[in-house]
N, C-alpha and C. Protein backbone atom coordinates (compact mmCIF):
# COMPACT_ATOMS: atom_id res chain seq x y z
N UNK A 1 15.83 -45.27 -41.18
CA UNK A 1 14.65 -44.54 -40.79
C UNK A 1 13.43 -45.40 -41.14
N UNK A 2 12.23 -45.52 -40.22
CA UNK A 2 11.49 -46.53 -40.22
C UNK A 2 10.12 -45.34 -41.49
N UNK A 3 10.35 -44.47 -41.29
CA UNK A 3 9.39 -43.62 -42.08
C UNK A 3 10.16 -42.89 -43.39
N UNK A 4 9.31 -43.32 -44.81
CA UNK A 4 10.33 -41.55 -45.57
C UNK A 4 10.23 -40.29 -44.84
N UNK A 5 11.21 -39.86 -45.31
CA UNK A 5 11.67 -38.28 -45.04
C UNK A 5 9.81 -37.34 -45.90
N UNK A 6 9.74 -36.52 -44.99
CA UNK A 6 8.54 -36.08 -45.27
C UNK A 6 8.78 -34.44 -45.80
N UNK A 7 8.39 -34.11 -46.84
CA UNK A 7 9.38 -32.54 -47.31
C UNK A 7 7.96 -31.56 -47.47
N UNK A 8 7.93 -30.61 -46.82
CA UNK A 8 6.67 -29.87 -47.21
C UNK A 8 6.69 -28.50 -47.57
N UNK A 9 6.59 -27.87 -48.59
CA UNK A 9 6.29 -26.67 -48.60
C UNK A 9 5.01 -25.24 -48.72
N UNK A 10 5.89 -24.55 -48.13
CA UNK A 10 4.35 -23.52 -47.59
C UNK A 10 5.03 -22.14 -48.86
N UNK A 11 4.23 -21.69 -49.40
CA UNK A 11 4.47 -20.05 -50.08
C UNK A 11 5.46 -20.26 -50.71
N UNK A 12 6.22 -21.72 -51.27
CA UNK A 12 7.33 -21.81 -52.38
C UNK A 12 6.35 -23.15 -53.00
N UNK A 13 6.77 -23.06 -54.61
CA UNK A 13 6.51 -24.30 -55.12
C UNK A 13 7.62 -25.27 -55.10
N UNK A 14 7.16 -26.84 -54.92
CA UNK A 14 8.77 -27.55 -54.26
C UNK A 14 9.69 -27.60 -55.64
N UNK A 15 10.84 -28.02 -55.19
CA UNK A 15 11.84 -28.08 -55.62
C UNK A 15 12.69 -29.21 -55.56
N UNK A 16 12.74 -30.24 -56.81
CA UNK A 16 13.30 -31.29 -56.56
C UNK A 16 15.50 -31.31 -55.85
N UNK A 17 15.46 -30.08 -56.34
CA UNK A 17 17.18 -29.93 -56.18
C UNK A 17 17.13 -29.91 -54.36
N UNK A 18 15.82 -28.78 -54.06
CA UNK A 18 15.79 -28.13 -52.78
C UNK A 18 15.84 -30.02 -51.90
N UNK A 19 14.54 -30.55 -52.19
CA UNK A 19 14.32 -32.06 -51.97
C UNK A 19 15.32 -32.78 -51.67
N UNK A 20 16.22 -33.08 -52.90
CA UNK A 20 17.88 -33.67 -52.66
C UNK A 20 18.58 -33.32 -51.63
N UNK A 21 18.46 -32.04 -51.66
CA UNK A 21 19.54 -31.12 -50.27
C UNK A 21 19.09 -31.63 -49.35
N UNK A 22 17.82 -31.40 -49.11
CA UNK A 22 17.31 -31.90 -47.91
C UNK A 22 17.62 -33.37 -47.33
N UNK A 23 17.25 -34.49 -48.43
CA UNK A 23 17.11 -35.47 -47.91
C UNK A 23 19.12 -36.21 -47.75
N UNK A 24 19.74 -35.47 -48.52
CA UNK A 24 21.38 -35.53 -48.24
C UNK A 24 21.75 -34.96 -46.76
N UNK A 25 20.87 -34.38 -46.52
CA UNK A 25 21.21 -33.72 -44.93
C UNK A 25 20.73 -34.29 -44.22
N UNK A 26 19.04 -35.10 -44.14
CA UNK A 26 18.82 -36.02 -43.39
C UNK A 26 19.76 -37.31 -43.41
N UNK A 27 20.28 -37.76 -43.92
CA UNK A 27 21.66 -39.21 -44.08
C UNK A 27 22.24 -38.67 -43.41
N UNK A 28 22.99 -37.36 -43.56
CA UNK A 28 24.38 -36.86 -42.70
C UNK A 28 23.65 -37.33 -40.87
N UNK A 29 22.32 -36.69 -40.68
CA UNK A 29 21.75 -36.60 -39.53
C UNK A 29 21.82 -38.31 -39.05
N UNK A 30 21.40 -39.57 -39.86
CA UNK A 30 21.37 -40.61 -39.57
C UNK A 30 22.93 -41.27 -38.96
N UNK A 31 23.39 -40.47 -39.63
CA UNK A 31 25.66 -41.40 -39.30
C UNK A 31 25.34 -41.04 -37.59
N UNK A 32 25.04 -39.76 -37.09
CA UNK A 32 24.51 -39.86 -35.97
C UNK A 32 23.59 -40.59 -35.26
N UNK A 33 22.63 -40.89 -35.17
CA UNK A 33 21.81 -41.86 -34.89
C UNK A 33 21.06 -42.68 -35.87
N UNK A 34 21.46 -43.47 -35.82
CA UNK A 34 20.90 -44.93 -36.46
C UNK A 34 19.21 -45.09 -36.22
N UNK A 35 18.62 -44.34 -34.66
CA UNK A 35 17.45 -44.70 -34.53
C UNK A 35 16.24 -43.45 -34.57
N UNK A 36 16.85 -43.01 -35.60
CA UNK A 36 15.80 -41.86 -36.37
C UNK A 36 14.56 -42.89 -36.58
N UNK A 37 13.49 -42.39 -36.30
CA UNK A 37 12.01 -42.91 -36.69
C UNK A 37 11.49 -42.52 -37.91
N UNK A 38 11.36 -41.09 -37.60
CA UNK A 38 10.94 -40.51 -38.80
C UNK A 38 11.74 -38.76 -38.53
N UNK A 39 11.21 -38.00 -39.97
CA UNK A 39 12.03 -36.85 -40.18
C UNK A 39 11.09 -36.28 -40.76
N UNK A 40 10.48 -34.72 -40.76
CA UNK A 40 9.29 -34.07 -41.53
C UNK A 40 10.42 -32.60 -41.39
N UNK A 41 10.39 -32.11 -42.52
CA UNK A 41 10.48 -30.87 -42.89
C UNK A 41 9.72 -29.98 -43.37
N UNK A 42 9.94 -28.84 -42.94
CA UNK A 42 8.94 -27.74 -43.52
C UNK A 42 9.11 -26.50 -43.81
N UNK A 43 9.27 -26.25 -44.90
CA UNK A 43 10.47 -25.08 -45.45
C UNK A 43 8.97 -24.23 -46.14
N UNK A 44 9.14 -23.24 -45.29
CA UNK A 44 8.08 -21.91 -45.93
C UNK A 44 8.89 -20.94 -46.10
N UNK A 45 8.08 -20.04 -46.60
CA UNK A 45 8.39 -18.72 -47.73
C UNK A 45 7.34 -17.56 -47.10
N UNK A 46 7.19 -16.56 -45.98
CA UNK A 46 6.35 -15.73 -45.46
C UNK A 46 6.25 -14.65 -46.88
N UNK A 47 5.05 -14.46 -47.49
CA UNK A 47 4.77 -13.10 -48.11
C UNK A 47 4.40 -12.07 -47.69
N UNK A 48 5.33 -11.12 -47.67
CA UNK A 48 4.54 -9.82 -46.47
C UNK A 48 2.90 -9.42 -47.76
N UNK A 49 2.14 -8.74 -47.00
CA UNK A 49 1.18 -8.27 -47.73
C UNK A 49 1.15 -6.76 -48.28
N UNK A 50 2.45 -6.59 -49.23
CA UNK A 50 2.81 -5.49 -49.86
C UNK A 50 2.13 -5.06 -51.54
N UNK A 51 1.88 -4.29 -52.10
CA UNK A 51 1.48 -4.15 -53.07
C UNK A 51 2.34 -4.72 -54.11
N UNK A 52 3.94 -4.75 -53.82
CA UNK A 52 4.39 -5.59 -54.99
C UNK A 52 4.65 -7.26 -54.58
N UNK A 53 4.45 -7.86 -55.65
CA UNK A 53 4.22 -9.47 -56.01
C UNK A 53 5.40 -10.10 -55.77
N UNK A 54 6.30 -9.21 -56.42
CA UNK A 54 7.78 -9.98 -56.54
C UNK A 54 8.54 -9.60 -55.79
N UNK A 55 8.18 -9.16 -54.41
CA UNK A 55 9.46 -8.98 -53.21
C UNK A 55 10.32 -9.63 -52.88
N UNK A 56 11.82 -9.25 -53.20
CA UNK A 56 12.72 -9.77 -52.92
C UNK A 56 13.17 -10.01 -51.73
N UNK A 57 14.11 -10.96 -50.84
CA UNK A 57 14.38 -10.72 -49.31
C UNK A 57 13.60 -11.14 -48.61
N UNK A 58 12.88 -11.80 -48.44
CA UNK A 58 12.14 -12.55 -47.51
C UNK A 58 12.65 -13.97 -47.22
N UNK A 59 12.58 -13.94 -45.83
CA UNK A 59 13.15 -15.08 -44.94
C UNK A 59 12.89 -16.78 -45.24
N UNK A 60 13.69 -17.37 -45.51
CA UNK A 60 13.23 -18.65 -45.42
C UNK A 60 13.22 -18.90 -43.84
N UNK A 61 11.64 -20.18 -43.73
CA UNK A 61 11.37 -20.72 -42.35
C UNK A 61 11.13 -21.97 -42.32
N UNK A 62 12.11 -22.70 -41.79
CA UNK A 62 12.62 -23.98 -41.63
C UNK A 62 12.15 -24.52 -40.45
N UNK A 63 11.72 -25.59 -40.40
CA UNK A 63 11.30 -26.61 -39.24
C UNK A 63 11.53 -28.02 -39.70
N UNK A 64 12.91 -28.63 -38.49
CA UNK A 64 13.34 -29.91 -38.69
C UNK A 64 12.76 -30.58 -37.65
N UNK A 65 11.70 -32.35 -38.03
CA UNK A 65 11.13 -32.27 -36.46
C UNK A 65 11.45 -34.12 -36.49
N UNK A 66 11.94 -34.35 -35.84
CA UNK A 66 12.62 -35.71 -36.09
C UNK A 66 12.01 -36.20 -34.85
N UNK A 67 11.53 -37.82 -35.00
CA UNK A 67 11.44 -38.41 -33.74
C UNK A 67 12.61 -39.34 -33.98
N UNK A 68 12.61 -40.53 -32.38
CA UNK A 68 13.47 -40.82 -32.26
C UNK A 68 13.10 -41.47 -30.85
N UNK A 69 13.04 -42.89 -30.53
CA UNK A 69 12.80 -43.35 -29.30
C UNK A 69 12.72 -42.67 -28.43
N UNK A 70 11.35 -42.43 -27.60
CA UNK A 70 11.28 -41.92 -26.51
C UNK A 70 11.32 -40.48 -26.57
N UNK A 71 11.40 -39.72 -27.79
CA UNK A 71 11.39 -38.25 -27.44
C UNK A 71 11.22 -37.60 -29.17
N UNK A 72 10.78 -36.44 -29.33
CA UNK A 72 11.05 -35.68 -30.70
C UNK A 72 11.42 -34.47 -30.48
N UNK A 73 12.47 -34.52 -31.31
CA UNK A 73 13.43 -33.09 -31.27
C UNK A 73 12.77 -32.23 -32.61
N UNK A 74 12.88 -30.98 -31.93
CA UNK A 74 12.63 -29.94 -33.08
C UNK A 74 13.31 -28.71 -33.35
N UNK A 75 13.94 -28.29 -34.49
CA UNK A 75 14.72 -27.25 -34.70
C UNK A 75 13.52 -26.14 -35.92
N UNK A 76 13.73 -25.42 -35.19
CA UNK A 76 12.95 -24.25 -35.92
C UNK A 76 13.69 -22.90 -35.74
N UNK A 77 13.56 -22.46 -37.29
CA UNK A 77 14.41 -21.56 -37.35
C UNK A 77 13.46 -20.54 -38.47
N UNK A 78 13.18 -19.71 -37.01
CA UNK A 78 12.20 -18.14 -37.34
C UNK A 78 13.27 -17.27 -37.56
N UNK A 79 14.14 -17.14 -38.67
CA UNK A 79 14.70 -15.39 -38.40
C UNK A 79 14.10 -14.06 -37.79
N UNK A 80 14.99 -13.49 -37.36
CA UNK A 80 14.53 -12.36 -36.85
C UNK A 80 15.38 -11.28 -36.21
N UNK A 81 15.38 -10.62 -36.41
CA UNK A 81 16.78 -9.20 -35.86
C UNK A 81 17.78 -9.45 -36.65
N UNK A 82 19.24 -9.10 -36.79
CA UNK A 82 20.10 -9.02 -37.83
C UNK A 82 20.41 -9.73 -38.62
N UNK A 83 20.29 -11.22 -37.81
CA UNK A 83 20.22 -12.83 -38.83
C UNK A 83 19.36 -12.61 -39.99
N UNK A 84 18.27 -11.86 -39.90
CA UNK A 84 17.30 -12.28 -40.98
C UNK A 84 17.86 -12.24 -42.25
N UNK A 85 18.79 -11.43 -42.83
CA UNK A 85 18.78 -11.29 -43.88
C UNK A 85 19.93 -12.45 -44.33
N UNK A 86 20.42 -13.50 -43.56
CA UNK A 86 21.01 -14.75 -44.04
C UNK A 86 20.02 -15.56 -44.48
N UNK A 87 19.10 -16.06 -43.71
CA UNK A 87 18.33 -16.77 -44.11
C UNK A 87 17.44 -16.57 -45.46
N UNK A 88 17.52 -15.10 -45.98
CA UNK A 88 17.08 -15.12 -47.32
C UNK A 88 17.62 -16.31 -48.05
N UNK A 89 18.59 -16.79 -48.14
CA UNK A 89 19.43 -18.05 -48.57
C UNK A 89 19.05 -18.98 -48.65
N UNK A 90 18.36 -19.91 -49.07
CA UNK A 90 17.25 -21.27 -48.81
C UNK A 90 18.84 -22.02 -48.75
N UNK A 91 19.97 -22.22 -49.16
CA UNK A 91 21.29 -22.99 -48.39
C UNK A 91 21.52 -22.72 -47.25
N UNK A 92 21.50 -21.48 -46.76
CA UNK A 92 21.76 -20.86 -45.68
C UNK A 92 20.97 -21.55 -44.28
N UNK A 93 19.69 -20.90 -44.95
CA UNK A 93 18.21 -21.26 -43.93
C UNK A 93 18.89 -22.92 -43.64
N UNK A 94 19.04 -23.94 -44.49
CA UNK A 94 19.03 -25.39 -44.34
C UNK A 94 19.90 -25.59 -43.37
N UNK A 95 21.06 -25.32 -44.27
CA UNK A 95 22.25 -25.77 -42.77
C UNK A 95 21.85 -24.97 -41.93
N UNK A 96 21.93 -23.76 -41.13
CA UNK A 96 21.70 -23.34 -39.72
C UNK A 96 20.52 -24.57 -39.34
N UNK A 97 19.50 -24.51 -39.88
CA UNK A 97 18.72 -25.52 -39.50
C UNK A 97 19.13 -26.82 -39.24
N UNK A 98 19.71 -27.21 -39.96
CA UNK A 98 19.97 -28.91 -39.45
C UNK A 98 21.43 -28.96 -39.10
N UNK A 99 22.09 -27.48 -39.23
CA UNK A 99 22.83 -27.92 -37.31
C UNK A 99 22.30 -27.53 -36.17
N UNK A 100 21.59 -26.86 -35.79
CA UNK A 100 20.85 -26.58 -35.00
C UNK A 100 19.92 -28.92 -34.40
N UNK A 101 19.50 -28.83 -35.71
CA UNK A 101 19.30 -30.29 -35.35
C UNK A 101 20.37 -31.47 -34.93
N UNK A 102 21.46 -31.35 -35.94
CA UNK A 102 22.94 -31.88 -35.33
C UNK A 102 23.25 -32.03 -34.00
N UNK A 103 23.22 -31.00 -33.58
CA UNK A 103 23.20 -30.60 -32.10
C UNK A 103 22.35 -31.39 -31.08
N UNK A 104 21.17 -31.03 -31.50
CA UNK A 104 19.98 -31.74 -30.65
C UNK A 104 20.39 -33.03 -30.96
N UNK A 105 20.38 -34.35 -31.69
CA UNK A 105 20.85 -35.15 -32.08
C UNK A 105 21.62 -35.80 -31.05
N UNK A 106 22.67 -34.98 -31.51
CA UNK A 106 24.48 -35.54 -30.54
C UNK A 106 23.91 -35.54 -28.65
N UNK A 107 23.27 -34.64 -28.51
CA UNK A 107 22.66 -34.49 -26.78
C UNK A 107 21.99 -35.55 -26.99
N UNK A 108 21.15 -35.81 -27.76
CA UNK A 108 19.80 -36.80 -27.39
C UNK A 108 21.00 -38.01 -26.95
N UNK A 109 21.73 -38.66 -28.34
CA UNK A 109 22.36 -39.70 -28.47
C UNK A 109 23.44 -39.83 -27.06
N UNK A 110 23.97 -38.63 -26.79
CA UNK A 110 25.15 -38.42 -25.01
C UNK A 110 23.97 -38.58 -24.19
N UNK A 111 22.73 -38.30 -24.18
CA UNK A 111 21.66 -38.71 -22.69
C UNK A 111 21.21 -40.03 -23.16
N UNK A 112 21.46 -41.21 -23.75
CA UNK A 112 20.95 -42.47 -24.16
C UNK A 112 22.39 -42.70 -23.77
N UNK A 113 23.43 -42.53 -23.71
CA UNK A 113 24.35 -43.20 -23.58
C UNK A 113 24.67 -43.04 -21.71
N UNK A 114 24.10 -42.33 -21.48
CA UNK A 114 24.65 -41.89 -20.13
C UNK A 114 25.83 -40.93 -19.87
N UNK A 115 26.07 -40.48 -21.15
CA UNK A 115 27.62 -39.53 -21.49
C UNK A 115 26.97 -38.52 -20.41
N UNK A 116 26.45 -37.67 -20.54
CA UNK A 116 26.07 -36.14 -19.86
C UNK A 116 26.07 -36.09 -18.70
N UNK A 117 27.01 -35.16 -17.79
CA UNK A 117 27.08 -35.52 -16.53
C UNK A 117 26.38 -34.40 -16.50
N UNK A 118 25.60 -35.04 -14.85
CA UNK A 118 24.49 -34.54 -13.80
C UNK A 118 25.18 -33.47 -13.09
N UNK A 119 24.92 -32.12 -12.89
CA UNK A 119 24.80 -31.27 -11.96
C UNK A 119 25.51 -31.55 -10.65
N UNK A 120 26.38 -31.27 -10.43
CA UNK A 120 27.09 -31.26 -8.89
C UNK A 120 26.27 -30.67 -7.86
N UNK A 121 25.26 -31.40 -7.10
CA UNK A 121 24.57 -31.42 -5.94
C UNK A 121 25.23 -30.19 -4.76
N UNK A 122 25.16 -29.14 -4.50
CA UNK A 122 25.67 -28.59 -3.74
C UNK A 122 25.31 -28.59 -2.11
């Protein structure tokens, strides 16, 4: 990767363990492409505006935004409807997130290769 891994947090104070996870998941992401540019994460914490301080259950919100010759992929992962209450999980939130990026990844790397076949012209 031609840039460090960029780790940001919103409504959590960071976390060097959280940090590690992260940047162990960006490597896994590299065995896939070699021509990662750069990688920015952004792991927030929404506080509803409730009278109590210490609400439990609130969603982690993940955004993986990787460039990569010629294009930047982004995985963002808003819970919402029955999922939400996985993503309380800051492990949870990560992986769905960076397979969700995995994914994008493996397509980018099959349309650079010419792997992905074109639509049968009818």
């Amino acid at each position: 990767m031609q840039i460090p891994v960029q780790i940001t947090f919103h409504g959590l104070d960071p976390s060097p363990a959280i940090e590690e996870r992260v940047r162990e998941k960006v490597a896994k992401l590299e065995q896939f492409c070699s021509d990662i540019i750069s990688c920015r994460v952004t792991i927030e914490l929404h506080h509803r505006n409730t009278s109590n301080q210490h609400r439990k259950g609130e969603p982690y919100h993940i955004t993986v935004d990787v460039t990569v010759p010629g294009d930047e992929l982004i995985a963002k992962q808003d819970p919402k409807g029955e999922n939400i209450h996985a993503h309380e999980d800051i492990g949870v939130a990560l992986r769905d997130s960076f397979q969700a990026m995995e994914r994008q990844i493996k397509e980018y790397v099959q349309r650079r290769r010419g792997d992905v076949k074109k639509s049968a012209e009818g």
